[in-house]
Protein backbone atom coordinates (compact mmCIF):
# COMPACT_ATOMS: atom_id res chain seq x y z
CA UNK A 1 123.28 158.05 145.59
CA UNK A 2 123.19 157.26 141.55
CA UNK A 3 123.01 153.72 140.66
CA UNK A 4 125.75 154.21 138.54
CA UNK A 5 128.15 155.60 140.82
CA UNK A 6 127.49 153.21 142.99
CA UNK A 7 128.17 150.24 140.24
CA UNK A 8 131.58 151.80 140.09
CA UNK A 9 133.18 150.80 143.39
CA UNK A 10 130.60 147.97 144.74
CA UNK A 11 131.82 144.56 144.41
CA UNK A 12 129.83 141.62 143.43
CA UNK A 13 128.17 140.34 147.36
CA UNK A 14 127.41 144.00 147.69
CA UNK A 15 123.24 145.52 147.60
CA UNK A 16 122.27 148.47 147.03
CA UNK A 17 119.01 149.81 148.63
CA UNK A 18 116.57 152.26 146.50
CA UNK A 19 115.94 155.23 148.42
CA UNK A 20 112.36 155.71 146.42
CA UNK A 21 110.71 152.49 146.73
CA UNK A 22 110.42 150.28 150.76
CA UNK A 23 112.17 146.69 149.85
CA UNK A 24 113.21 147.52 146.50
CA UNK A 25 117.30 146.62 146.50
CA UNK A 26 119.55 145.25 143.59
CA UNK A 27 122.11 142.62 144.46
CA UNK A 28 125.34 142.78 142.79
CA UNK A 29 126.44 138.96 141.67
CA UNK A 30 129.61 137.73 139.93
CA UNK A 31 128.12 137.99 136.15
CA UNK A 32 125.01 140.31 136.74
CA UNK A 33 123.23 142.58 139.11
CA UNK A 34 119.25 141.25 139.98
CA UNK A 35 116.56 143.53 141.28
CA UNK A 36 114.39 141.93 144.58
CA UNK A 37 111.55 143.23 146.12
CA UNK A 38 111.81 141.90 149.85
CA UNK A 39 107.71 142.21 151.62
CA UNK A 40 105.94 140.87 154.81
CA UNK A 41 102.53 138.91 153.70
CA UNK A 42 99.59 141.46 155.38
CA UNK A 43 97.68 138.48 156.88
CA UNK A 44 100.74 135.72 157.96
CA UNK A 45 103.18 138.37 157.98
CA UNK A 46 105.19 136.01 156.55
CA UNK A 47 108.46 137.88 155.00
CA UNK A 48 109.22 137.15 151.84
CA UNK A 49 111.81 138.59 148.96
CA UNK A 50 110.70 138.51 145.04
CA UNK A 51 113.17 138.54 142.53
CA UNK A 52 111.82 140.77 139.92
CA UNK A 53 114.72 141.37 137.25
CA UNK A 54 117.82 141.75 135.86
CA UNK A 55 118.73 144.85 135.90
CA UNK A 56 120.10 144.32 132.13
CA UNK A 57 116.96 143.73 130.48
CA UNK A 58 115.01 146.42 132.67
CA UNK A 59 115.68 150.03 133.84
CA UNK A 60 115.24 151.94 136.96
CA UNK A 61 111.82 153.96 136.03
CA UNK A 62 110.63 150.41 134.94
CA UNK A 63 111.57 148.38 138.29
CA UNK A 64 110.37 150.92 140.52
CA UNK A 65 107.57 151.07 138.51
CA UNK A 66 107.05 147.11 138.83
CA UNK A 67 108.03 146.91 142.47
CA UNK A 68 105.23 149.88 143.85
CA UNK A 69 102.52 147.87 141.60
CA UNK A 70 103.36 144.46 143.64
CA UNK A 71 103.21 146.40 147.04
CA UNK A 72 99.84 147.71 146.19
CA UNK A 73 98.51 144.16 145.95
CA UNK A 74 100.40 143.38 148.84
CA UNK A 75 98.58 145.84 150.78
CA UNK A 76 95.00 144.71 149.77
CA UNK A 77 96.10 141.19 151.42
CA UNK A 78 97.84 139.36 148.37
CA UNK A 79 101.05 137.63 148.08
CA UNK A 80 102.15 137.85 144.60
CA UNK A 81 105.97 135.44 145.44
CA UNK A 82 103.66 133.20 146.15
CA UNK A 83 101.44 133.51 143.63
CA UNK A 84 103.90 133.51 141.41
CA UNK A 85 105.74 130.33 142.64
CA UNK A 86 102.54 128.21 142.56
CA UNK A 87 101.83 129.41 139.10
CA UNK A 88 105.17 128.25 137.73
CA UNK A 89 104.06 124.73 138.97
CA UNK A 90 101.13 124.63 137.25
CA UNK A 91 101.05 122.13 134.17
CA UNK A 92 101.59 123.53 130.65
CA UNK A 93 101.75 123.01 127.46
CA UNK A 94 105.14 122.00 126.88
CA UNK A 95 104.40 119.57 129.80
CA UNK A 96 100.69 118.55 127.91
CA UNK A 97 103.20 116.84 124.66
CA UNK A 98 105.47 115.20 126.78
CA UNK A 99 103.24 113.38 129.06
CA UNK A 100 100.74 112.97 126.03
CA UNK A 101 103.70 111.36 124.11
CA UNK A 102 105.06 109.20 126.70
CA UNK A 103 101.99 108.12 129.40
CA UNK A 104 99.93 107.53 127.24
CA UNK A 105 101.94 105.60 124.47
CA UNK A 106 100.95 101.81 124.79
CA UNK A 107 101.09 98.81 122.56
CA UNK A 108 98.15 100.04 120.56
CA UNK A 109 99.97 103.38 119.27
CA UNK A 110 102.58 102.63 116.70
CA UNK A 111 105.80 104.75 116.06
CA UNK A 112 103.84 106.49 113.38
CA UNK A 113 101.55 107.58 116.03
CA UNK A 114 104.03 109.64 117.97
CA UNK A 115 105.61 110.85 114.85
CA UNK A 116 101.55 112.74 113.45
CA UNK A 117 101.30 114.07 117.17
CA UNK A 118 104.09 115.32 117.91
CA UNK A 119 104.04 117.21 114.20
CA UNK A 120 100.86 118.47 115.57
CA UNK A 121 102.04 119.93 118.36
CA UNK A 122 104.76 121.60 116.91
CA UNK A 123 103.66 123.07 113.79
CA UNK A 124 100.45 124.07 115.31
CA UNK A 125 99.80 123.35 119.30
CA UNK A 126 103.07 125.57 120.69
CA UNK A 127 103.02 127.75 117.95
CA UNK A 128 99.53 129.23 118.66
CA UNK A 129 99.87 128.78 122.74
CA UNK A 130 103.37 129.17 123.48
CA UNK A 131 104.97 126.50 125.36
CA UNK A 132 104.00 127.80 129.13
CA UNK A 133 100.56 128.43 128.68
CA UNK A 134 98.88 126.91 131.56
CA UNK A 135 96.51 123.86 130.41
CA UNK A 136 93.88 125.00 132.80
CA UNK A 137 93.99 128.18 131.56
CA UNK A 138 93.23 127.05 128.04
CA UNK A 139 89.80 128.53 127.05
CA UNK A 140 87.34 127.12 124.20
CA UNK A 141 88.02 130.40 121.79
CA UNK A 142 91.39 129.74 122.10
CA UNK A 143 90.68 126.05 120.56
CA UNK A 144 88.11 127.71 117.98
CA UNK A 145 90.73 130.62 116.61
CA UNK A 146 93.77 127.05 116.28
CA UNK A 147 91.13 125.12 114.41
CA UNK A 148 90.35 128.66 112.44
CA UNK A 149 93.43 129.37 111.62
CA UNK A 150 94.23 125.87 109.73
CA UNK A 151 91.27 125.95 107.69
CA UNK A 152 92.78 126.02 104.52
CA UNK A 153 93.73 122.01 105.22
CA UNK A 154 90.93 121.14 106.63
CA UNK A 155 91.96 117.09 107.36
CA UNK A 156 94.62 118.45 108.88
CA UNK A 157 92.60 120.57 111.34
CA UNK A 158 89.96 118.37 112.04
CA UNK A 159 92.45 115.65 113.02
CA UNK A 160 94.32 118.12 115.56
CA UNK A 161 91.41 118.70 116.94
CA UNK A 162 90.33 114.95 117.97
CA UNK A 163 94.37 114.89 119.31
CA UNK A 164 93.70 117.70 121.45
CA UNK A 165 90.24 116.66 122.45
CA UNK A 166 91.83 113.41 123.55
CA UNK A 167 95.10 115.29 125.20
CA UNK A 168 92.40 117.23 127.22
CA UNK A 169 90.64 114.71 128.24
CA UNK A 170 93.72 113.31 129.46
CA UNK A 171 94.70 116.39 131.34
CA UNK A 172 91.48 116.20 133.42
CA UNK A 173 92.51 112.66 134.40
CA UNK A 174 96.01 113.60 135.80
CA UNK A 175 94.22 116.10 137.56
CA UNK A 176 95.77 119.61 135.58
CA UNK A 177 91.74 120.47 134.64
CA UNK A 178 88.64 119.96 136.35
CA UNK A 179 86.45 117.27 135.12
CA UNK A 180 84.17 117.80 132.43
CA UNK A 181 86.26 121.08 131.43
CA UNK A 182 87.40 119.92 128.25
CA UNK A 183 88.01 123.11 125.64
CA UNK A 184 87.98 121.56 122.55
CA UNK A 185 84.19 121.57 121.26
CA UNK A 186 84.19 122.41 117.52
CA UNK A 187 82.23 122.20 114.60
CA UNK A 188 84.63 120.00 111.96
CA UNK A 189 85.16 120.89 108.82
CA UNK A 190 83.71 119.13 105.75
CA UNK A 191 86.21 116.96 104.16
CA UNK A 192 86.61 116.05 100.71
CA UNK A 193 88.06 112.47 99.71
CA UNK A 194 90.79 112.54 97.36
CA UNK A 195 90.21 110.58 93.70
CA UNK A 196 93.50 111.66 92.58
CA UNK A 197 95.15 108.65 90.30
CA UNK A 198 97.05 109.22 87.35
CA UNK A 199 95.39 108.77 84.15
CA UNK A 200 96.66 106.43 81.60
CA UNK A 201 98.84 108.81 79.80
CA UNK A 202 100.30 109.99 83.26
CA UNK A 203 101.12 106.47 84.33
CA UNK A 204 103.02 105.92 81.33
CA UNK A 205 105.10 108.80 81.43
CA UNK A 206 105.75 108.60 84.98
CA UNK A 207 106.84 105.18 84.14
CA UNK A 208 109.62 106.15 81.50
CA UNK A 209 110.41 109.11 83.72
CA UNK A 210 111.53 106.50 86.34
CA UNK A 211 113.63 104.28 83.61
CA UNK A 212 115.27 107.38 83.00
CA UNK A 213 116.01 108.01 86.65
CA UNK A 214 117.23 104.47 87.21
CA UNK A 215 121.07 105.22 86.40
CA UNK A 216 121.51 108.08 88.53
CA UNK A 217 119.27 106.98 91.11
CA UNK A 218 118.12 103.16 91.23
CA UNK A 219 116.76 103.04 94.50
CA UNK A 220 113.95 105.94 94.10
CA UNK A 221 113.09 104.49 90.85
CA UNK A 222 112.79 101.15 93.02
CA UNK A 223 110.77 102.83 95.64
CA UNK A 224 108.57 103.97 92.87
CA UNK A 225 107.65 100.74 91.16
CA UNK A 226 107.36 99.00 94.61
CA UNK A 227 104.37 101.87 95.34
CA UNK A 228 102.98 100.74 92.11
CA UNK A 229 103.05 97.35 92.34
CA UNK A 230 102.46 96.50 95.80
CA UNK A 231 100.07 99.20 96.77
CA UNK A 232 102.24 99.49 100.11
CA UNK A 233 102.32 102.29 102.22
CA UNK A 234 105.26 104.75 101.28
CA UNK A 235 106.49 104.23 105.23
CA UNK A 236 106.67 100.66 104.90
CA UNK A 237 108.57 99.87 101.59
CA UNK A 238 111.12 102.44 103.12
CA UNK A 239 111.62 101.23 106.33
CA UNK A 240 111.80 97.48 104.61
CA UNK A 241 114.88 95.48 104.99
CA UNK A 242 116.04 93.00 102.49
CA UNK A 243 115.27 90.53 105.40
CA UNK A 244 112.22 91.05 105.35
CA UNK A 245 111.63 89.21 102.06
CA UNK A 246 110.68 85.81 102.15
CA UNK A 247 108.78 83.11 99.38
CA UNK A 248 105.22 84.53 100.47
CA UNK A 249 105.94 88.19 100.27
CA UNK A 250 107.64 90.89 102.55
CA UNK A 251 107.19 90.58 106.15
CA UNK A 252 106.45 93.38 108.23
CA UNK A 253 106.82 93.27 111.74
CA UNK A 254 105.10 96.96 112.38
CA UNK A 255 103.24 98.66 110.43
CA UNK A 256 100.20 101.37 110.10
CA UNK A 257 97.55 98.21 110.74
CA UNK A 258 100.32 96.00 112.90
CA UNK A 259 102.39 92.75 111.71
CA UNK A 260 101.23 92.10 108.31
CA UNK A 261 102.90 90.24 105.13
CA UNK A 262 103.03 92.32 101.72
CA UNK A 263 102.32 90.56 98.66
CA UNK A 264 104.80 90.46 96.28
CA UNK A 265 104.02 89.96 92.57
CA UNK A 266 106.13 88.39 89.82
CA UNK A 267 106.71 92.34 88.53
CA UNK A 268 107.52 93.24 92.17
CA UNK A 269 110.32 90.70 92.60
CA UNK A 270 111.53 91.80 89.24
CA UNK A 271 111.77 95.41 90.70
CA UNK A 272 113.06 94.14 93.76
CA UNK A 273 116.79 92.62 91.31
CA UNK A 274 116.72 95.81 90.06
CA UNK A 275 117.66 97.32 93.39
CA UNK A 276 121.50 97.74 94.18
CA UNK A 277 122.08 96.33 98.04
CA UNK A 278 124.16 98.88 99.60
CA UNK A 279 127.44 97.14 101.69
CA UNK A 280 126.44 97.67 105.91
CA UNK A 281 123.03 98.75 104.47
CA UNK A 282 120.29 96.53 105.63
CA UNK A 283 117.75 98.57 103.84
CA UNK A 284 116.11 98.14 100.64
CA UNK A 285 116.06 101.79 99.64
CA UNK A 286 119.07 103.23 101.79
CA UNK A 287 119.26 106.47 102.63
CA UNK A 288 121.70 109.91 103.17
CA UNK A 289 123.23 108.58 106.22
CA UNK A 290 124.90 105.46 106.37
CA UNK A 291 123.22 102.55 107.34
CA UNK A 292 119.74 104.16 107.58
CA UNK A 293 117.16 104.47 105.13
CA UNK A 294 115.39 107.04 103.05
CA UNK A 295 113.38 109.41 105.41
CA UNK A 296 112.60 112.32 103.23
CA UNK A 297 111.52 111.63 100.18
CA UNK A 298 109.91 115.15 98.82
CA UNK A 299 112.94 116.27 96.76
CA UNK A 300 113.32 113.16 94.21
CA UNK A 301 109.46 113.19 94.00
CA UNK A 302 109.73 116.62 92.58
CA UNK A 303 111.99 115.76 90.16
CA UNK A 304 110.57 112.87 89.22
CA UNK A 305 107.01 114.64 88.30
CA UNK A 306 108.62 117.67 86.67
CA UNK A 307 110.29 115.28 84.70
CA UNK A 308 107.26 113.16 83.69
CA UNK A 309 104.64 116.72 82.91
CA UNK A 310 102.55 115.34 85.84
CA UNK A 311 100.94 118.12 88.33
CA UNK A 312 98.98 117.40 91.70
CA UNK A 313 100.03 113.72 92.42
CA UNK A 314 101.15 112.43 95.44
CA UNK A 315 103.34 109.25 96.61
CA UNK A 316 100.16 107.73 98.12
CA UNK A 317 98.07 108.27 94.96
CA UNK A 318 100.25 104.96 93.37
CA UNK A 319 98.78 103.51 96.31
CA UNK A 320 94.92 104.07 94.38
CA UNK A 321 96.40 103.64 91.24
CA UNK A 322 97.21 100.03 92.35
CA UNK A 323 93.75 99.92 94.14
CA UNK A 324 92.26 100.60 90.56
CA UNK A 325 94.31 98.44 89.22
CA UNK A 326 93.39 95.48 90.94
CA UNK A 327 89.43 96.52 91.03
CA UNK A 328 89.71 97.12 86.87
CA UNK A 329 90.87 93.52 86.67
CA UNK A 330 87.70 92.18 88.55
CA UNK A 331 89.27 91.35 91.50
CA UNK A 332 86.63 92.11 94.54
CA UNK A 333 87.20 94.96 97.31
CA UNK A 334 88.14 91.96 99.85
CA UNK A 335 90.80 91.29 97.69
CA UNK A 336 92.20 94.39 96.59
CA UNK A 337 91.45 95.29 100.80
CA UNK A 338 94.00 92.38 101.72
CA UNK A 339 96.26 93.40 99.22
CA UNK A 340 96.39 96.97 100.39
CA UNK A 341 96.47 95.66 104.35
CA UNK A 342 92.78 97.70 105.28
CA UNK A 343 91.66 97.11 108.63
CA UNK A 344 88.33 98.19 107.88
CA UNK A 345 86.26 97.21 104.39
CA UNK A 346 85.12 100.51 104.57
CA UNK A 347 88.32 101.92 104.00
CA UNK A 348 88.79 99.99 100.20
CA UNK A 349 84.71 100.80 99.60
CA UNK A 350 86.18 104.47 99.01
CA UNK A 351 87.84 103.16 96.06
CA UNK A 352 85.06 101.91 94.50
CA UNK A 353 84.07 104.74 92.51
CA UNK A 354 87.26 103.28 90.29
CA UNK A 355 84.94 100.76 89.24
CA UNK A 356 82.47 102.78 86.48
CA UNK A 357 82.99 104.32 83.21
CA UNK A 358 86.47 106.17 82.25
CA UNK A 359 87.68 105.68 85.46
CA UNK A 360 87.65 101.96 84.59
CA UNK A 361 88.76 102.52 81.24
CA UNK A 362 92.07 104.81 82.24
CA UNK A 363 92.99 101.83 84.96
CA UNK A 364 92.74 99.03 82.10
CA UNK A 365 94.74 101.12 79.64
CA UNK A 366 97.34 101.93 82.36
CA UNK A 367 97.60 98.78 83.53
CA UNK A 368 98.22 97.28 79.76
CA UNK A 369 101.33 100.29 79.40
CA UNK A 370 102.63 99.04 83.14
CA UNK A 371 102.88 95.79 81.94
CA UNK A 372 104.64 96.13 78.39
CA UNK A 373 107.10 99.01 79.60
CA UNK A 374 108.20 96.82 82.74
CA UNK A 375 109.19 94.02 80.19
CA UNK A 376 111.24 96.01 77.59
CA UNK A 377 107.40 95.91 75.51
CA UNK A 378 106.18 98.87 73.17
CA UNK A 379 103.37 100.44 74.64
């Protein structure tokens, strides 16, 4: 009988056997018609019934096709429902982020934390291995061609890789890959440290670039000269409230390195009355959406440096332009480290190379045209 003359007066309940193909039979449902395979196991004889497809999405030639491949395996003593029901339980990737996002967050992994690896996965992870790969069936070239094919940021690769060395390593300890399995063994890129500050002449017009962003937009501006004058992280001066602020600087219960307290110079505090408070806004620099604060901040940054002439420089560089600052003026890398809330002296020893000829020069200068612009002086 044709399929389709058969569609034409069989009500949904109804099944319609292929004459071609043993067990092959498509069962007519309410909203759509599904091809099944029904089989009995060669060794249990254990009957079983496969649903292959709908038939919407596949034709006849194709099913039959699909259905005469599966008995073949049957026949040499495989049971490919079963198979196929035990390899839908197997752990993926999709599963991988979760669990690596919520087992194995603890008091040591701040919100920041979740935020970098769950970019990672994302942008990059899924992307390359589709959500249901199976973790175990993850293979070290795999891992080489994902750290390949982010070579052109090579910080950014390198640092997926130790996530997904440590995600891995988690897997085999849940028990989704056997011990000692663990893909990801690369050969990191060489990185190079950024030494991006502004000069002296970028610093000033930067500066008068955010005096002349200050009426349309006082809180940037703010966010700005907080960067510059605090050496805070650009997370932290957003996410500030005006609670936060007390007579020995601005308290921050969480942070990159934990609870910490930023200092808060004589220009800060000026830059701080500058600030309009926003009514039901508990944040310093509020943002879009009412009673939150400013999340992305790539947009006014652009405008900001277009308006100034200044190519190349990021939020964080203030946060070395402060560093030279400070090291210019003689104070010592402990110092400028506390300032700047390092965990590690290590970390402010990569600012040292401020310290020697022009660098040292451009910080004093800047810091001179800081100082007279921020009180109304002629630089």
């Amino acid at each position: 009988m044709n399929i389709d003359a058969h569609e034409k007066k069989n009500k949904p309940g109804t099944v319609w056997n292929c004459p071609k193909v043993p067990g092959l039979r498509l069962r007519h449902m309410t909203t759509k018609s599904v091809y099944y395979l029904s089989y009995r196991t060669r060794t249990t004889r254990v009957q079983r019934n496969m649903k292959l497809a709908d038939q919407r999405v596949i034709t006849l030639t194709a099913v039959r096709d699909m259905a005469k491949a599966i008995l073949v395996r049957v026949a040499h003593g495989e049971d490919p429902a079963w198979q196929k029901k035990e390899l839908a339980k197997r752990p993926t990737m999709a599963l991988l982020k979760e669990h690596h996002l919520t087992k194995h967050a603890d008091t040591k992994n701040k919100s920041s934390w979740a935020e970098d690896v769950g970019a990672y996965y994302d942008n990059h992870v899924i992307p390359h291995f589709g959500a249901d790969k199976v973790i175990a069936d993850v293979t070290e070239a795999e891992i080489n061609e994902l750290h390949w094919r982010m070579r052109k940021t090579p910080s950014a690769a390198n640092r997926c890789m130790s996530m997904l060395k440590k995600a891995f390593s988690l897997s085999e300890k849940w028990g989704w890959r056997p011990r000692n399995s663990n893909p990801v063994q690369i050969d990191r890129y060489k990185e190079v440290k950024r030494k991006r500050l502004p000069s002296a002449d970028e610093a000033v017009r930067l500066l008068v670039a955010i005096n002349n962003m200050r009426a349309d937009n006082p809180w940037f501006a703010g966010l700005i000269e907080l960067l510059c004058f605090t050496g805070a992280r650009k997370e932290e001066i957003m996410s500030s409230k005006w609670a936060w602020i007390r007579d020995d600087g601005l308290h921050l219960p969480d942070s990159k390195t934990g609870e910490k307290v930023v200092a808060l110079s004589r220009e800060a505090r000026k830059v701080l009355k500058t600030i309009p408070r926003v009514k039901a806004n508990p944040y310093i620099i509020p943002g879009h959406i009412k009673g939150k604060h400013l999340v992305n901040s790539a947009k006014p940054w652009a405008t900001l440096l277009k308006a100034a002439n200044v190519e190349g420089l990021r939020m964080h560089d203030l946060r070395r332009f402060f560093a030279s600052a400070g090291l210019s003026s003689g104070l010592n890398l402990s110092t400028v480290g506390e300032l700047l809330g390092h965990m590690e002296a290590s970390t402010t020893k990569r600012y040292a190379f401020l310290l020697a000829g022009e660098s040292q020069k451009a910080a004093d200068i800047a810091s001179e045209r800081v100082r007279a612009i921020m009180t109304n002086g002629v630089t």
